[in-house]
C-alpha atoms as a PDB file:
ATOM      1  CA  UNK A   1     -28.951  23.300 -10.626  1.00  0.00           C
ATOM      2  CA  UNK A   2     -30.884  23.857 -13.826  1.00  0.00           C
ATOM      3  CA  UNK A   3     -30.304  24.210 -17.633  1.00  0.00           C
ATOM      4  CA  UNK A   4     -27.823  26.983 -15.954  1.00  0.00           C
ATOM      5  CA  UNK A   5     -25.576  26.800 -18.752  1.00  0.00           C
ATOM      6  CA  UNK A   6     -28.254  27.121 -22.100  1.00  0.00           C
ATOM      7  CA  UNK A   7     -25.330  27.896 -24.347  1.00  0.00           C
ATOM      8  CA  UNK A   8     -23.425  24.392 -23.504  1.00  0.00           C
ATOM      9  CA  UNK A   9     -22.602  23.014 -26.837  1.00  0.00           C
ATOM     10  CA  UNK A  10     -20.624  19.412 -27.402  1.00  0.00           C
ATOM     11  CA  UNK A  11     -17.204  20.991 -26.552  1.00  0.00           C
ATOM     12  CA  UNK A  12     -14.199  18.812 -25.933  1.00  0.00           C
ATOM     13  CA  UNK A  13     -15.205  18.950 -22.471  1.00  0.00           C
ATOM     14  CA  UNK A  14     -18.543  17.336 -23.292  1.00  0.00           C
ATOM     15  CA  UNK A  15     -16.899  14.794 -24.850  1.00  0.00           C
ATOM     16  CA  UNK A  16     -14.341  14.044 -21.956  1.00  0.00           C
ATOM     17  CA  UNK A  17     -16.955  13.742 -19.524  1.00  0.00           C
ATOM     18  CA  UNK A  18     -18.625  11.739 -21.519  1.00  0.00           C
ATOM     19  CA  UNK A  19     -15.005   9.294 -21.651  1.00  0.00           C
ATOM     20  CA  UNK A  20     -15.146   9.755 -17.784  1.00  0.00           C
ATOM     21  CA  UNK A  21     -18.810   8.147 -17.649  1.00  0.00           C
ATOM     22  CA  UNK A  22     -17.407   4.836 -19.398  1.00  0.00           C
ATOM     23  CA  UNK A  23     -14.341   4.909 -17.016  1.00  0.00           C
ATOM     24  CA  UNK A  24     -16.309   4.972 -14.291  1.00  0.00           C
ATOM     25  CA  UNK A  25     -18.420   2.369 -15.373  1.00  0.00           C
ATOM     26  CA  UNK A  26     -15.423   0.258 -16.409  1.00  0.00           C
ATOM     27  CA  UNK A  27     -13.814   0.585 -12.727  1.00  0.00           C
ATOM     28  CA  UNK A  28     -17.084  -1.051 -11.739  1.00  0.00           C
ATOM     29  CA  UNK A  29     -16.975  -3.968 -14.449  1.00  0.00           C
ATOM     30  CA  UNK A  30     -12.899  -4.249 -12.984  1.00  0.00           C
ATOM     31  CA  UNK A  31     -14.468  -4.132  -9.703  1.00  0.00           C
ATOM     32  CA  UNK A  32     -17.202  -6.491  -9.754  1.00  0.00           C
ATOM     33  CA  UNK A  33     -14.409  -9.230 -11.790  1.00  0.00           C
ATOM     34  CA  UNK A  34     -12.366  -8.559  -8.735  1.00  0.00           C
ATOM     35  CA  UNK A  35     -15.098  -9.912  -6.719  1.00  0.00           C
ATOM     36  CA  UNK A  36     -16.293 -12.825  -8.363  1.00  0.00           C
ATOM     37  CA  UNK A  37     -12.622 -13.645  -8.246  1.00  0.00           C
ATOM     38  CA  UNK A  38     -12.406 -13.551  -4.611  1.00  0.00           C
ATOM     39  CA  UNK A  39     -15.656 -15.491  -4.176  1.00  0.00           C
ATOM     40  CA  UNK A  40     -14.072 -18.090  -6.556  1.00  0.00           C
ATOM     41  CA  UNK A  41     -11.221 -17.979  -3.853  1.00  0.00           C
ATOM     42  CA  UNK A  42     -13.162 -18.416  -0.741  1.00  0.00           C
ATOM     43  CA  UNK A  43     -12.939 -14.843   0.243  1.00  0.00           C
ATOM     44  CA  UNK A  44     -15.989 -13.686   1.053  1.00  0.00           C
ATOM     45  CA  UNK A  45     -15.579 -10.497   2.789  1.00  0.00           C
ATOM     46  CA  UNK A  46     -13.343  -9.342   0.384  1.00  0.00           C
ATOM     47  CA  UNK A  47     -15.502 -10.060  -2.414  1.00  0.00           C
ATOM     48  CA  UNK A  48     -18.230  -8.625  -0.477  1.00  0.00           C
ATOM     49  CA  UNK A  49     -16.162  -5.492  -0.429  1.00  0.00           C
ATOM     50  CA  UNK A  50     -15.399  -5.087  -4.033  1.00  0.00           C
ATOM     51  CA  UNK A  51     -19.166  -5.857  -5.224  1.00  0.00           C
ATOM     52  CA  UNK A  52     -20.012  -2.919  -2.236  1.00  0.00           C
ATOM     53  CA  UNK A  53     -17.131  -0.817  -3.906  1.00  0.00           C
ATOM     54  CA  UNK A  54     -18.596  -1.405  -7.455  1.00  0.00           C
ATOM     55  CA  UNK A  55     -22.307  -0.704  -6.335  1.00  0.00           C
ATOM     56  CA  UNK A  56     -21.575   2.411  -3.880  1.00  0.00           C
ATOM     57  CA  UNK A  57     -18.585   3.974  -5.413  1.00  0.00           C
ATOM     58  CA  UNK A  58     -18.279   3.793  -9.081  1.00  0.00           C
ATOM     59  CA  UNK A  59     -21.709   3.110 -10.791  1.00  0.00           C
ATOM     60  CA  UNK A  60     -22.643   6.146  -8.391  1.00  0.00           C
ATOM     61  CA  UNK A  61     -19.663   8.408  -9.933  1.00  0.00           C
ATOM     62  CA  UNK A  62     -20.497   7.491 -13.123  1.00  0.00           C
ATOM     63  CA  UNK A  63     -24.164   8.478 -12.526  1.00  0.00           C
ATOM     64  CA  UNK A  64     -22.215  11.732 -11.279  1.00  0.00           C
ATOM     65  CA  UNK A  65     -21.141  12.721 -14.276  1.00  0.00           C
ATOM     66  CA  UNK A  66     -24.481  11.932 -16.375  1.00  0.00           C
ATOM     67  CA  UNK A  67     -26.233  14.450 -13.677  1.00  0.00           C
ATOM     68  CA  UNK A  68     -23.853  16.817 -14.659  1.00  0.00           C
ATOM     69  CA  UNK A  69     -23.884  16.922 -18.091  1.00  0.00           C
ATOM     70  CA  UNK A  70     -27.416  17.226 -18.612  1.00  0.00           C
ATOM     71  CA  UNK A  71     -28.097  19.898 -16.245  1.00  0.00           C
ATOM     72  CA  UNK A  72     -25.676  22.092 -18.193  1.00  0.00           C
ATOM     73  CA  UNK A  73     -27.396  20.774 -20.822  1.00  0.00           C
ATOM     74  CA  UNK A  74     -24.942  18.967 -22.680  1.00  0.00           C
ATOM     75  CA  UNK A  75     -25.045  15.626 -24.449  1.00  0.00           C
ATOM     76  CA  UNK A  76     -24.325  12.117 -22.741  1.00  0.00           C
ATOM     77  CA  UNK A  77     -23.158   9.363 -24.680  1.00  0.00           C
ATOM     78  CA  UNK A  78     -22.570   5.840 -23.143  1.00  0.00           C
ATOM     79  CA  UNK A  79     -19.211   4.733 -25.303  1.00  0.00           C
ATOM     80  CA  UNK A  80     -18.140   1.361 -25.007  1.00  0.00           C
ATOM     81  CA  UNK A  81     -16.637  -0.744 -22.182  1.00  0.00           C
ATOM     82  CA  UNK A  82     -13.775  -2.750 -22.559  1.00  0.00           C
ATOM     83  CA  UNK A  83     -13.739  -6.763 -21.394  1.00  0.00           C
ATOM     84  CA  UNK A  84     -12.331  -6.761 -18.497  1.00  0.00           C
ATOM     85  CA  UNK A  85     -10.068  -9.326 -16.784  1.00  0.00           C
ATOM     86  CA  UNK A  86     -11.086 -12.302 -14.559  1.00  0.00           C
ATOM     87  CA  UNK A  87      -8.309 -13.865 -13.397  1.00  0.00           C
ATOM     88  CA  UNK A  88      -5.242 -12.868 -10.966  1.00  0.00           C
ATOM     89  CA  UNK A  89      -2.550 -14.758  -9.189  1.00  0.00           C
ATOM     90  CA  UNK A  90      -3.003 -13.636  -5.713  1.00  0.00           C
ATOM     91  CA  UNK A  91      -4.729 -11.046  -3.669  1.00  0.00           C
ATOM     92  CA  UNK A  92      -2.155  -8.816  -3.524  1.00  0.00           C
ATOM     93  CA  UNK A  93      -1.885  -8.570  -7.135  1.00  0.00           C
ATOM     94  CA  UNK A  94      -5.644  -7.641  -7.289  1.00  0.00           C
ATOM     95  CA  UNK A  95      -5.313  -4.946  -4.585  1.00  0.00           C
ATOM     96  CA  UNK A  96      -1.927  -3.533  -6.203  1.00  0.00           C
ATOM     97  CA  UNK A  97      -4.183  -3.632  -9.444  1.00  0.00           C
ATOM     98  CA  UNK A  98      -6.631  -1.546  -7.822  1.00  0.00           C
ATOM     99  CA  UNK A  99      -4.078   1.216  -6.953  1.00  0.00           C
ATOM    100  CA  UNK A 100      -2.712   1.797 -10.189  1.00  0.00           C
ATOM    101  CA  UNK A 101      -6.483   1.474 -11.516  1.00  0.00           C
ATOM    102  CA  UNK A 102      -7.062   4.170  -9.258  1.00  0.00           C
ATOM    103  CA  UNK A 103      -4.378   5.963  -9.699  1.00  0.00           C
ATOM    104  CA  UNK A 104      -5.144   6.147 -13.886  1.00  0.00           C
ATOM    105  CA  UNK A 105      -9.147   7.396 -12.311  1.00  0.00           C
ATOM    106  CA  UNK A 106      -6.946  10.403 -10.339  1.00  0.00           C
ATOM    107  CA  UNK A 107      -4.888  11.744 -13.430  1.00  0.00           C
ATOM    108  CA  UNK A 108      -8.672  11.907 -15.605  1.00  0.00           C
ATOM    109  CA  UNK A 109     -10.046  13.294 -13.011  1.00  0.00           C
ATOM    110  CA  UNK A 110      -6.819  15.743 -13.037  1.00  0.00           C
ATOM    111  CA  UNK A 111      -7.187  16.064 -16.995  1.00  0.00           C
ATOM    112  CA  UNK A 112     -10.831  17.117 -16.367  1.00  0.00           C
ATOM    113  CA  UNK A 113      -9.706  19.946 -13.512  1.00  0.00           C
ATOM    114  CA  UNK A 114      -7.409  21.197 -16.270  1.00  0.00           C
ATOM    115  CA  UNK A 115      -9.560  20.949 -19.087  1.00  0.00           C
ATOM    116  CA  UNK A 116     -12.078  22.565 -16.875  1.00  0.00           C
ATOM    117  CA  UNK A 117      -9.962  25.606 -16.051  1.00  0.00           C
ATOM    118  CA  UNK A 118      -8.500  25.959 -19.849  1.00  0.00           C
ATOM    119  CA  UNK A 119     -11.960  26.183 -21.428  1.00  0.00           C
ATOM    120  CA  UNK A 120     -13.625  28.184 -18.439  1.00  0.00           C
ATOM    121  CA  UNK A 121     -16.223  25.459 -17.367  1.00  0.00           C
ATOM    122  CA  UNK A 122     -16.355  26.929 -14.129  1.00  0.00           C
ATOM    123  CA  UNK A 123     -19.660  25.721 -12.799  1.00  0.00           C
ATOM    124  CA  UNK A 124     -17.464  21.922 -12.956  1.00  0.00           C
ATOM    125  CA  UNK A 125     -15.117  23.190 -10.323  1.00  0.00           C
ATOM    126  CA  UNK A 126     -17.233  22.214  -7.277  1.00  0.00           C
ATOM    127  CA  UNK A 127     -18.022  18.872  -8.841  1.00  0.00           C
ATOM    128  CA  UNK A 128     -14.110  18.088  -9.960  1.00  0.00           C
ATOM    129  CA  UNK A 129     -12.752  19.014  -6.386  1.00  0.00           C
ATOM    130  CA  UNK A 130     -15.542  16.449  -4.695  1.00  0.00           C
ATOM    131  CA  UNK A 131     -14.069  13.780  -7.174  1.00  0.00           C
ATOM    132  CA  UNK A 132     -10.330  15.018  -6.417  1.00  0.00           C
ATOM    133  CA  UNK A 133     -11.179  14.330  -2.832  1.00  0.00           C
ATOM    134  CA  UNK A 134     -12.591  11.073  -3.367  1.00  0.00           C
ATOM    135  CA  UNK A 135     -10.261   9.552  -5.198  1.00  0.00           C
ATOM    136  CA  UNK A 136      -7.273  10.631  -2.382  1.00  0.00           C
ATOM    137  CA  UNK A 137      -9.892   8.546  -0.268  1.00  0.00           C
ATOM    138  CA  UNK A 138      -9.837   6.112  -3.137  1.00  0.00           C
ATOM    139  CA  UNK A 139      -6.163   5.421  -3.546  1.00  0.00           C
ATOM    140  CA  UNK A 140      -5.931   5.212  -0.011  1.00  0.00           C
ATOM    141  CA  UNK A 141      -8.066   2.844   0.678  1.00  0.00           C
ATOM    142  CA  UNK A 142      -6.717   0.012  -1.251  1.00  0.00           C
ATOM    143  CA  UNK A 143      -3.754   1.311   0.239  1.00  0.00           C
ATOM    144  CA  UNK A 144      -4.278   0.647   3.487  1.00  0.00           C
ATOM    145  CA  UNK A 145      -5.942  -2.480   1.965  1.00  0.00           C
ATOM    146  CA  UNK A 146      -2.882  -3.444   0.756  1.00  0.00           C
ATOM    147  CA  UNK A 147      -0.876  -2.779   3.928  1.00  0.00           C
ATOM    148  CA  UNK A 148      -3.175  -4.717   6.469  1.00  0.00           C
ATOM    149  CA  UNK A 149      -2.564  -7.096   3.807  1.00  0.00           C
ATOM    150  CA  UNK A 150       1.572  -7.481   4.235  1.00  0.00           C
ATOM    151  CA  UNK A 151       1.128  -7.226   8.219  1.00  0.00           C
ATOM    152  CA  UNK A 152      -0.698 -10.610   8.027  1.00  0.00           C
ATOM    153  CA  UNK A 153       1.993 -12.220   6.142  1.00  0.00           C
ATOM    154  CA  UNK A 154      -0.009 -12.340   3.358  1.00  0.00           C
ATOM    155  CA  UNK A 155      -2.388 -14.932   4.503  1.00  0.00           C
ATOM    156  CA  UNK A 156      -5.651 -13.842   2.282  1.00  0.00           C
ATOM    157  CA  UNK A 157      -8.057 -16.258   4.932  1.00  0.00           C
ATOM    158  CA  UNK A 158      -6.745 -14.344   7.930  1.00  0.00           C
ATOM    159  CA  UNK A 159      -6.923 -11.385   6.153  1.00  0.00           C
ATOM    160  CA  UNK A 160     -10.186 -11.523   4.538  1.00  0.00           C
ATOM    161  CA  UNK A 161     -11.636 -12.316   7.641  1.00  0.00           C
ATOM    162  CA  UNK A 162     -11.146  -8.462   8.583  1.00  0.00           C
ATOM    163  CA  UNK A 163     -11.695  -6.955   5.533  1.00  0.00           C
ATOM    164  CA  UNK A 164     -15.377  -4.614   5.095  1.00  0.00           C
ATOM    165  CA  UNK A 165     -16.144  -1.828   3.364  1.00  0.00           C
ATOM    166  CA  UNK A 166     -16.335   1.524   5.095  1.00  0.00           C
END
């Protein structure tokens, strides 16, 4: 897939896959302060997970989105990334986080579909339903995450001690 849109000028949707770069990227600064967290709190296999998540999942979507935009030869800008935070009360709080993180990733990606459709950026389609797809996975992992969590009482050491990325 090359140059096959010449006439791609900086459009709104340029500009709000160029906001989706940076929230990828931020999910993976969130990420990553979710695992130094854990590794503060002794659990390393969840920590282990988020750092994996971070690495595999978002910097990787992010990178997505740059491939994108310059093969239909738009502009990428890197805008800024917000601090992130560092500190949570318990696990679960982290993983319910996560969700709702998630779920804010979902209704971009869902702007993006629409955006996509309303300005007839049709060679995004394929890419947009891949990311719809992935983030069902997404949201579903933490989840699940989140429910093996409650069946062990909530004991994060028990817990952690099962807990690897896919």
């Amino acid at each position: 897939m090359k140059n096959y849109a010449k006439k791609y000028d900086r459009t709104e949707f340029n500009a709000e896959l160029n906001k989706q770069i940076v929230e990828e990227l931020h999910s993976g600064y969130i990420y990553m302060a979710m695992s130094a967290w854990a590794e503060a709190k002794g659990l390393h296999n969840f920590a282990t997970f988020m750092k994996v998540h971070a690495e595999k999942e978002e910097f990787k979507h992010a990178m997505k989105f740059v491939k994108y935009i310059q093969e239909a030869g738009g502009i990428v800008e890197y805008g800024t990334i917000e601090a992130v935070p560092m500190n949570w009360s318990d696990v679960e709080t982290v993983l319910k986080e996560a969700i709702k993180h998630e779920q804010h990733i979902s209704s971009r990606i869902k702007l993006l579909w629409d955006l996509a459709h309303e300005k007839g950026e049709v060679y995004a389609f394929e890419m947009l339903t891949w990311f719809l797809e992935e983030q069902m996975e997404e949201e579903n992992l933490f989840e699940d995450l989140l429910n093996q969590l409650e069946l062990t009482g909530k004991k994060a050491g028990y817990w952690d001690h099962h807990v690897h990325h896919p």
